[in-house]
C-alpha atoms as a PDB file:
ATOM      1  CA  UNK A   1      16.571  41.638 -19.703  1.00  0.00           C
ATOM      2  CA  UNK A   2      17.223  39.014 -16.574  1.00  0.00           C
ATOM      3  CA  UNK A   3      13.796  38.472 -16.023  1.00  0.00           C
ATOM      4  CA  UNK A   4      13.293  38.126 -20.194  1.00  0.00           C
ATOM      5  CA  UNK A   5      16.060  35.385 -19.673  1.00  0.00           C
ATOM      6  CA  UNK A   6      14.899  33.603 -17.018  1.00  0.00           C
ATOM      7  CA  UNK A   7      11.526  33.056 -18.215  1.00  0.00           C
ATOM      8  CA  UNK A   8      12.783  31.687 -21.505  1.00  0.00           C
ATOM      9  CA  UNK A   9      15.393  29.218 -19.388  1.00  0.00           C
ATOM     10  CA  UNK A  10      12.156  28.152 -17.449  1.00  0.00           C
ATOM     11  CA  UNK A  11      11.121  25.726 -19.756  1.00  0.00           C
ATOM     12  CA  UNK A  12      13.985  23.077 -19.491  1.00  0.00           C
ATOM     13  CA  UNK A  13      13.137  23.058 -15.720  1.00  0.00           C
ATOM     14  CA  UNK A  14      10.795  20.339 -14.294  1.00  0.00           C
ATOM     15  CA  UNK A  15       9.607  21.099 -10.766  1.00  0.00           C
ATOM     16  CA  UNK A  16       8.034  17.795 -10.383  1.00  0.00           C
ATOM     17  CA  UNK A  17       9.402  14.160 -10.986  1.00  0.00           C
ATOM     18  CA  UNK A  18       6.058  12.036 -12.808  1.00  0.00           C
ATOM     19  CA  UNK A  19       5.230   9.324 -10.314  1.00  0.00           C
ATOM     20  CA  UNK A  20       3.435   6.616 -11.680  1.00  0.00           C
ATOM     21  CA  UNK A  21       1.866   3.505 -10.067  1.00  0.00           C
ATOM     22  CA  UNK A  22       3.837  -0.011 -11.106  1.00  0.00           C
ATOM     23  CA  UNK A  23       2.705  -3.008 -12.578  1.00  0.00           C
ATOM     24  CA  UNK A  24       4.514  -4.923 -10.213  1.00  0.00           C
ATOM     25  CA  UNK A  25       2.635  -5.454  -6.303  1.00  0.00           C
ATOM     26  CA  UNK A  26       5.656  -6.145  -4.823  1.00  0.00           C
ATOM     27  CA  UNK A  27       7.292  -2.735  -5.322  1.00  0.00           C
ATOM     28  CA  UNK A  28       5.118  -0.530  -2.699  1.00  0.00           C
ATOM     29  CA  UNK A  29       6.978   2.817  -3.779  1.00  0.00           C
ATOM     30  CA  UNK A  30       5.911   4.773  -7.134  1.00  0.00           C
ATOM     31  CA  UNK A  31       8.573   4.746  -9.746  1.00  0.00           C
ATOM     32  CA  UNK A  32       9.820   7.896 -10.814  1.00  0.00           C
ATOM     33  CA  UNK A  33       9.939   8.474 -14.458  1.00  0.00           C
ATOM     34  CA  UNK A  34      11.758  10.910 -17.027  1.00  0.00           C
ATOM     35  CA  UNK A  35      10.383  10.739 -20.606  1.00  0.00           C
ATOM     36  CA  UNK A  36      12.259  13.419 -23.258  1.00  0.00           C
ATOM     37  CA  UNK A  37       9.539  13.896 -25.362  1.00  0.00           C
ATOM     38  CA  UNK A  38       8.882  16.509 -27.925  1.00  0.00           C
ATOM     39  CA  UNK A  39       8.167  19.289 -24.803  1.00  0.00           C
ATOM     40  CA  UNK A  40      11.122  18.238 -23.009  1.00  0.00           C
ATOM     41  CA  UNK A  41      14.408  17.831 -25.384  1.00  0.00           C
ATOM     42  CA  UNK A  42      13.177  15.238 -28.049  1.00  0.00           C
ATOM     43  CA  UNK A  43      15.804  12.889 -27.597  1.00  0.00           C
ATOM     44  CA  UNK A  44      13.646   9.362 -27.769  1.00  0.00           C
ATOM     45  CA  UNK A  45      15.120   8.747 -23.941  1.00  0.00           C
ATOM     46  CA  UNK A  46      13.578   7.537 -20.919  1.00  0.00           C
ATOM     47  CA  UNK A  47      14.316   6.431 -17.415  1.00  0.00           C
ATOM     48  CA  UNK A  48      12.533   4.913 -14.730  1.00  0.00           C
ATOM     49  CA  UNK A  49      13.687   4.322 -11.207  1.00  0.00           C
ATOM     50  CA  UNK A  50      12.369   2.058  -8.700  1.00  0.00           C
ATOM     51  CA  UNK A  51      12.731   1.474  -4.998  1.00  0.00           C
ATOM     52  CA  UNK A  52      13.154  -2.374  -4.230  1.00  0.00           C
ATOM     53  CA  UNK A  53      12.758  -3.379  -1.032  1.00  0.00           C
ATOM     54  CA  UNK A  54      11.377  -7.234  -1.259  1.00  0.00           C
ATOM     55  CA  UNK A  55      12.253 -10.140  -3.582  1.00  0.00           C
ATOM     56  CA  UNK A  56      10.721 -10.978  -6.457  1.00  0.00           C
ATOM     57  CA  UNK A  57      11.072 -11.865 -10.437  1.00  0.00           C
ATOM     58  CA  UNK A  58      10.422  -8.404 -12.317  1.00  0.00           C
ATOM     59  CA  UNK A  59      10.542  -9.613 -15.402  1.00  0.00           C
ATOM     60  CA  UNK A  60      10.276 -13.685 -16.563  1.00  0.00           C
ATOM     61  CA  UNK A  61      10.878 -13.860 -19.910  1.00  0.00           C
ATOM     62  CA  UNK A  62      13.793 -13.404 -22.038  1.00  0.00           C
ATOM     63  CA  UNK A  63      13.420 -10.916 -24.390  1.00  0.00           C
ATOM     64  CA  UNK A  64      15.562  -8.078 -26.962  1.00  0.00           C
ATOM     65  CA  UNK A  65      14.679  -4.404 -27.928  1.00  0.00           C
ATOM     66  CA  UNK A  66      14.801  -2.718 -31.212  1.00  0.00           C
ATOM     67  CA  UNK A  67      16.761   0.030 -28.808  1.00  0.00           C
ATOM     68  CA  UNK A  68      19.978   0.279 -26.597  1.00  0.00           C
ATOM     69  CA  UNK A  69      19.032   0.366 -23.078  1.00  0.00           C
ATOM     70  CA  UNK A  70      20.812   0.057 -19.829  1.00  0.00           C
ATOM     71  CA  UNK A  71      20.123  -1.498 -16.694  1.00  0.00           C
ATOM     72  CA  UNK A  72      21.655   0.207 -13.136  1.00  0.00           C
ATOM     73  CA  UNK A  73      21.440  -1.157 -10.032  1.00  0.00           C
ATOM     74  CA  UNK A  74      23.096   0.640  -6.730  1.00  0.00           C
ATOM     75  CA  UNK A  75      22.519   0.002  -3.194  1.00  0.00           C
ATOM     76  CA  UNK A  76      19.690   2.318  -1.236  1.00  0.00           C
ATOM     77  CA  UNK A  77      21.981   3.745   1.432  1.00  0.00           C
ATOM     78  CA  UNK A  78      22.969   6.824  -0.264  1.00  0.00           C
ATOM     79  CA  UNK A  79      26.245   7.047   1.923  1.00  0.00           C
ATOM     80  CA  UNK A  80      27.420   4.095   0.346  1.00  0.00           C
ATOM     81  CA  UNK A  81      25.535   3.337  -3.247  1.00  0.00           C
ATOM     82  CA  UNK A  82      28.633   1.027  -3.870  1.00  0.00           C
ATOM     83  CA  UNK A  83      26.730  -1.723  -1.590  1.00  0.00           C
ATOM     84  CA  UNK A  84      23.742  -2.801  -3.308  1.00  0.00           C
ATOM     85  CA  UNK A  85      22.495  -4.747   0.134  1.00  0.00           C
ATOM     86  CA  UNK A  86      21.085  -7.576  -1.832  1.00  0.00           C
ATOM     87  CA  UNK A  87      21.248 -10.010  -4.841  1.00  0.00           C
ATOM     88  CA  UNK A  88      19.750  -9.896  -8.079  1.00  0.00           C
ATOM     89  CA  UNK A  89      20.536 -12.157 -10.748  1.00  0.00           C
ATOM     90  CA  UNK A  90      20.159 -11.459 -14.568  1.00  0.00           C
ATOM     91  CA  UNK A  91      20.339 -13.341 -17.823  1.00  0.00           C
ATOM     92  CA  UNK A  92      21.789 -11.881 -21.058  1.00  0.00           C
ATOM     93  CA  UNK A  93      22.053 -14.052 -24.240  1.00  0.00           C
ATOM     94  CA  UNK A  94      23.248 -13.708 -27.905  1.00  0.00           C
ATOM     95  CA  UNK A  95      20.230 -15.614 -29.351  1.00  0.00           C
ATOM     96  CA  UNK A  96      17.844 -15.805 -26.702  1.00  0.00           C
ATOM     97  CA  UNK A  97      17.976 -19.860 -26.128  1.00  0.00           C
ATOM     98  CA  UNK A  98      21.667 -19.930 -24.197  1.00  0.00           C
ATOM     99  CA  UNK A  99      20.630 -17.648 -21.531  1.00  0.00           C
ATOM    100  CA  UNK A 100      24.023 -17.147 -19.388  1.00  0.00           C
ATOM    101  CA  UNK A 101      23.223 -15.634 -15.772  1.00  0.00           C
ATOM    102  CA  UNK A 102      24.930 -13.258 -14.078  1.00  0.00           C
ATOM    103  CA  UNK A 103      24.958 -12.540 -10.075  1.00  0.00           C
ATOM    104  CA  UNK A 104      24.883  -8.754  -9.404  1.00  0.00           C
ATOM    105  CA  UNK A 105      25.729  -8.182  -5.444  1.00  0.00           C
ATOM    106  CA  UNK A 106      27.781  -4.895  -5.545  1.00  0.00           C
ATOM    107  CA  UNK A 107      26.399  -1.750  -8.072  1.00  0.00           C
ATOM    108  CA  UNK A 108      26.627  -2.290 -11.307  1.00  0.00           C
ATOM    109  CA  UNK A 109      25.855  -0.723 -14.798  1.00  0.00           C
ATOM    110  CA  UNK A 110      24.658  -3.155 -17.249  1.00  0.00           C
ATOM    111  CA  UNK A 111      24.641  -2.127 -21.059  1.00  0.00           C
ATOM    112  CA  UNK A 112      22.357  -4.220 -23.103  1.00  0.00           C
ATOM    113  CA  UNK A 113      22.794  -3.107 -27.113  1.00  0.00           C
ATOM    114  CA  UNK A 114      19.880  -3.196 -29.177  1.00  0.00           C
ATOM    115  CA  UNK A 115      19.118  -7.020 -30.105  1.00  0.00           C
ATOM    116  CA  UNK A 116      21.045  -8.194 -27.270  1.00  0.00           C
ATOM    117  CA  UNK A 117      18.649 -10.989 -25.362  1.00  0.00           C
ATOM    118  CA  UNK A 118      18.107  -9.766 -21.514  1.00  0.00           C
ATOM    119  CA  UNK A 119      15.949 -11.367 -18.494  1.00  0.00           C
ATOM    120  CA  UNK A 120      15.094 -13.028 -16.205  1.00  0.00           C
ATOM    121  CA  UNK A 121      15.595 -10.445 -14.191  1.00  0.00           C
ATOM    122  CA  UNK A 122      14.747 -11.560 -10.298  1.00  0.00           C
ATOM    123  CA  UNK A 123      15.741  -9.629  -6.973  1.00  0.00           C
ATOM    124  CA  UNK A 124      16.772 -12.203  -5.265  1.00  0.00           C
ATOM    125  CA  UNK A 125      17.834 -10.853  -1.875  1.00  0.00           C
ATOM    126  CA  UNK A 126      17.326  -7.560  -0.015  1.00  0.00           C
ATOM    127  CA  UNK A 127      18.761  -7.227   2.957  1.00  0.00           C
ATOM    128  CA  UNK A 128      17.336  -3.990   4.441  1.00  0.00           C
ATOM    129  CA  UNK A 129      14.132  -3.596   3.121  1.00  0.00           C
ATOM    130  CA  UNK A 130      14.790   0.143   4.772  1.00  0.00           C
ATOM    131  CA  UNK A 131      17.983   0.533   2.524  1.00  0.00           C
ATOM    132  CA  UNK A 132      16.378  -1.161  -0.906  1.00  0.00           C
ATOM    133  CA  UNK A 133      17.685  -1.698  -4.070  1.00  0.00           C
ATOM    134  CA  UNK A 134      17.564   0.959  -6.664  1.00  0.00           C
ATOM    135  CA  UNK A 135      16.905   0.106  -9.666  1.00  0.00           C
ATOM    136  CA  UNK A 136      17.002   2.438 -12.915  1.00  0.00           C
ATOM    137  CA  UNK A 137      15.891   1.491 -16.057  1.00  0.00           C
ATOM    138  CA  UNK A 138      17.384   3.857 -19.112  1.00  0.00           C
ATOM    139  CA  UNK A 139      16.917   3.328 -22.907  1.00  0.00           C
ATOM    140  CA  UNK A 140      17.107   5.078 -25.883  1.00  0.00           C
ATOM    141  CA  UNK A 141      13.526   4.735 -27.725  1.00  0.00           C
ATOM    142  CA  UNK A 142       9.809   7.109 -27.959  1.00  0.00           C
ATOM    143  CA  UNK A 143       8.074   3.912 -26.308  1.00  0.00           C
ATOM    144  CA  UNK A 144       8.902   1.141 -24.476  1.00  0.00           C
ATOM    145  CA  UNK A 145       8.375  -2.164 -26.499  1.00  0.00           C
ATOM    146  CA  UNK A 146       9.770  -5.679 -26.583  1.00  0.00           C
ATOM    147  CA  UNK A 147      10.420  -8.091 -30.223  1.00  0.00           C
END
């Protein structure tokens, strides 16, 4: 009976984290990437996580979703995620022309409601490329898309 059980508990397990290339030359590391999809829970949820360790603009343009998302960003010395050991600097706007920006330099959770206007988002400062910025992308949608 165990073995009956443990072999039907198998399937929420994933041995291996999908690693997938970025779009983005200046992040050398693969993201890491969680997608509930129809074989794993079905909830219309993914995360991405990234490994920042030079600056650079991610993403230019201000833009909204059709889905809440949220935007995390902690230090890379895991003894002390508190410090984010850099700068990044983000926009967030109620119609998408007033763009009001917003210094992160300490870790912080950012919540961005469906419709709500988001980016530029730009790294500005890492500094210990050694110790870099993660950065984890969350949101609540099957695919990734942008109004």
């Amino acid at each position: 009976m165990a073995e009956n059980q443990r072999q039907v508990l198998q399937k929420y397990l994933r041995r291996s984290v999908v690693t997938t290339p970025t779009p983005h030359p200046e992040v050398k590391a693969p993201r890491l990437g969680l997608h509930s999809d129809k074989d794993y829970g079905n909830r219309d949820f993914s995360m991405s996580w990234w490994a920042i360790t030079e600056p650079f603009e991610m993403v230019k343009e201000c833009h909204a979703h059709d889905f809440d998302q949220f935007l995390i960003f902690v230090g890379g010395d895991l003894t002390n995620m508190v410090d984010l050991g850099g700068e990044v600097e983000l926009a967030l706007s109620l119609d998408g022309k007033r763009l009001e920006k917003f210094v992160i330099t300490e870790a912080t959770t950012v919540f961005v409601p469906a419709g709500l206007y988001h980016c530029p988002l730009n790294f500005k400062r890492i500094n210990d490329p050694r110790k870099p910025i993660l950065f984890h992308d969350l949101f609540f949608a099957p695919q990734y898309g942008r109004k």
